[in-house]
C-alpha atoms as a PDB file:
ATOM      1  CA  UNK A   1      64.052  -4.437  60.296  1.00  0.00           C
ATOM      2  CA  UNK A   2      63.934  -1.016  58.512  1.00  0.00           C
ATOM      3  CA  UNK A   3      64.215  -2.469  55.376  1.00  0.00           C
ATOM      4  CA  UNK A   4      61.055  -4.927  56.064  1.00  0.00           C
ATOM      5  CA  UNK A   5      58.840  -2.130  57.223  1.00  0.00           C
ATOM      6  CA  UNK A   6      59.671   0.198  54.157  1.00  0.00           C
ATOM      7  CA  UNK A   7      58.685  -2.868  52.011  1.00  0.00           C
ATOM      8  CA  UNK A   8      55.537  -3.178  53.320  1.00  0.00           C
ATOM      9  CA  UNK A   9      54.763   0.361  53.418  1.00  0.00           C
ATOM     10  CA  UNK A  10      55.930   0.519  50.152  1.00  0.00           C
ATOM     11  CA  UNK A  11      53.413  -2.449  49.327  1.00  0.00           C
ATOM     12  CA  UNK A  12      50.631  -0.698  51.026  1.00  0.00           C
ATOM     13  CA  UNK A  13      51.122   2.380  49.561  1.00  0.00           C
ATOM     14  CA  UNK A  14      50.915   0.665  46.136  1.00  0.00           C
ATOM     15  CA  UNK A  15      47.858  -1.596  46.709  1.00  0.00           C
ATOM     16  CA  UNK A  16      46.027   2.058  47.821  1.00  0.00           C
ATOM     17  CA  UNK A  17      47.112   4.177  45.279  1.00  0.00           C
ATOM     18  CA  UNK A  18      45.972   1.330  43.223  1.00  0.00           C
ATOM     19  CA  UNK A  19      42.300   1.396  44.619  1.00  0.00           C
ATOM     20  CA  UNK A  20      42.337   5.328  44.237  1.00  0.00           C
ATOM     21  CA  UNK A  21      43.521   5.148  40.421  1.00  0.00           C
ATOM     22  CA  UNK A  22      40.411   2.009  39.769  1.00  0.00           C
ATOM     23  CA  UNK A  23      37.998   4.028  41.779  1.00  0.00           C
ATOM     24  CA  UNK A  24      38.762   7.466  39.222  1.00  0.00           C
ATOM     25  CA  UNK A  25      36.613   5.437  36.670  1.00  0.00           C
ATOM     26  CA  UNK A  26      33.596   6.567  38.946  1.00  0.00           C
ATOM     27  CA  UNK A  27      34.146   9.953  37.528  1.00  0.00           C
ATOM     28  CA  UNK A  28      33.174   8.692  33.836  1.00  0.00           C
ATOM     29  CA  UNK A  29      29.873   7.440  35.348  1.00  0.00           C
ATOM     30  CA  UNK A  30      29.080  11.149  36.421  1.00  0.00           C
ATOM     31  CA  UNK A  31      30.344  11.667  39.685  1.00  0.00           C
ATOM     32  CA  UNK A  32      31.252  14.830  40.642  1.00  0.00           C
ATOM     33  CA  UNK A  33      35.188  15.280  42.112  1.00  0.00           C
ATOM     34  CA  UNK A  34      33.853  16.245  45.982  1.00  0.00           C
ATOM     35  CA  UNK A  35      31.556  12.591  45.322  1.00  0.00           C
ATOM     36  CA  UNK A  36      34.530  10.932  44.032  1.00  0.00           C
ATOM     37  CA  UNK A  37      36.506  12.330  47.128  1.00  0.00           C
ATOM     38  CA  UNK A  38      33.743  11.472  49.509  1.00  0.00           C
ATOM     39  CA  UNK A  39      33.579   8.359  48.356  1.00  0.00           C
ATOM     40  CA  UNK A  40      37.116   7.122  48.571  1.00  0.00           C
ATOM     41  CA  UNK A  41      37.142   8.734  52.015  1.00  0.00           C
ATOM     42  CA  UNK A  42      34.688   5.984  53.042  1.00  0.00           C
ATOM     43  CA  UNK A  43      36.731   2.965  51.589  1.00  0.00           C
ATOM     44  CA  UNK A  44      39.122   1.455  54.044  1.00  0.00           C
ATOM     45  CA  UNK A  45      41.366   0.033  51.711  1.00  0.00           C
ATOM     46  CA  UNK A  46      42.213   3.659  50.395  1.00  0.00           C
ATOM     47  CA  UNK A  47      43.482   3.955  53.884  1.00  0.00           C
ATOM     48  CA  UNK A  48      46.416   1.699  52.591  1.00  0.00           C
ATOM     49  CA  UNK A  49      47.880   4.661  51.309  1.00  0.00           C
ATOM     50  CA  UNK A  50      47.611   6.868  53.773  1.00  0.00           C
ATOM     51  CA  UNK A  51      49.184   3.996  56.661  1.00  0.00           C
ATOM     52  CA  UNK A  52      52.281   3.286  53.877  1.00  0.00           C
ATOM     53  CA  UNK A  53      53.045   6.655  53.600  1.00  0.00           C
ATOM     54  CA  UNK A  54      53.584   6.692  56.893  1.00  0.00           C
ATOM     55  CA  UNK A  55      55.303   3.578  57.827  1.00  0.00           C
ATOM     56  CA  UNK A  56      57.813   4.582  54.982  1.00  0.00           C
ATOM     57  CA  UNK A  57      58.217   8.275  56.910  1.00  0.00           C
ATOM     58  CA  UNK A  58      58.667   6.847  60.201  1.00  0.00           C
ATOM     59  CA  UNK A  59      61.233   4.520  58.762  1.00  0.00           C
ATOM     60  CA  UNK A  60      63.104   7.081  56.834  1.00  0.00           C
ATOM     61  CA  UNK A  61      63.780   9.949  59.893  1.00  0.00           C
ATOM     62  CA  UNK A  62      63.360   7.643  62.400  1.00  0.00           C
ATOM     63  CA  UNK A  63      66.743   7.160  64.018  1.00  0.00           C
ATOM     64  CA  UNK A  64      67.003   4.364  65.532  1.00  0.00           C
ATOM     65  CA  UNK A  65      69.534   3.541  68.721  1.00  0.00           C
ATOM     66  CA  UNK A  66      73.244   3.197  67.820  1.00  0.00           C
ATOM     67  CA  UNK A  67      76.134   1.752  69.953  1.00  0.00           C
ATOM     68  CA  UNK A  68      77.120   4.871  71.304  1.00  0.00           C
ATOM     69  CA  UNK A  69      74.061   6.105  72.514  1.00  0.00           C
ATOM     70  CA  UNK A  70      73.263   2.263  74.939  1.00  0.00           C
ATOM     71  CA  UNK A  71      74.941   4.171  77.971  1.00  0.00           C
ATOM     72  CA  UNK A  72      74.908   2.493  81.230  1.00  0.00           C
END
């Protein structure tokens, strides 16, 4: 299960990071960096990265139950 959720936060993060690296093009148009910044604040699917980054976090210190610790 660990291993599916790091995939797709691994996926997520790529298909944002993605966005963020199409969207730098603005800046040859004459956008300033704070308008380039606002405006990739306002885009949802630059959210991507931002949720895969942390679905990979949780997945890597999260420590999941282990034998030993199912106490009755």
């Amino acid at each position: 299960m660990r291993v599916f959720f790091f995939l797709v936060g691994f996926g997520l993060m790529t298909i944002g990071c993605t966005y963020i690296i199409t969207y730098l093009n603005l800046l040859s148009f004459g956008y300033t960096y704070f308008e380039y910044l606002e405006y990739i604040v306002k885009r949802f699917e630059c959210y991507y990265t931002v949720i895969g980054f942390l679905m990979i976090t949780i997945v890597i210190f999260y420590k999941g139950e282990t034998k030993d610790d199912q106490r009755i």
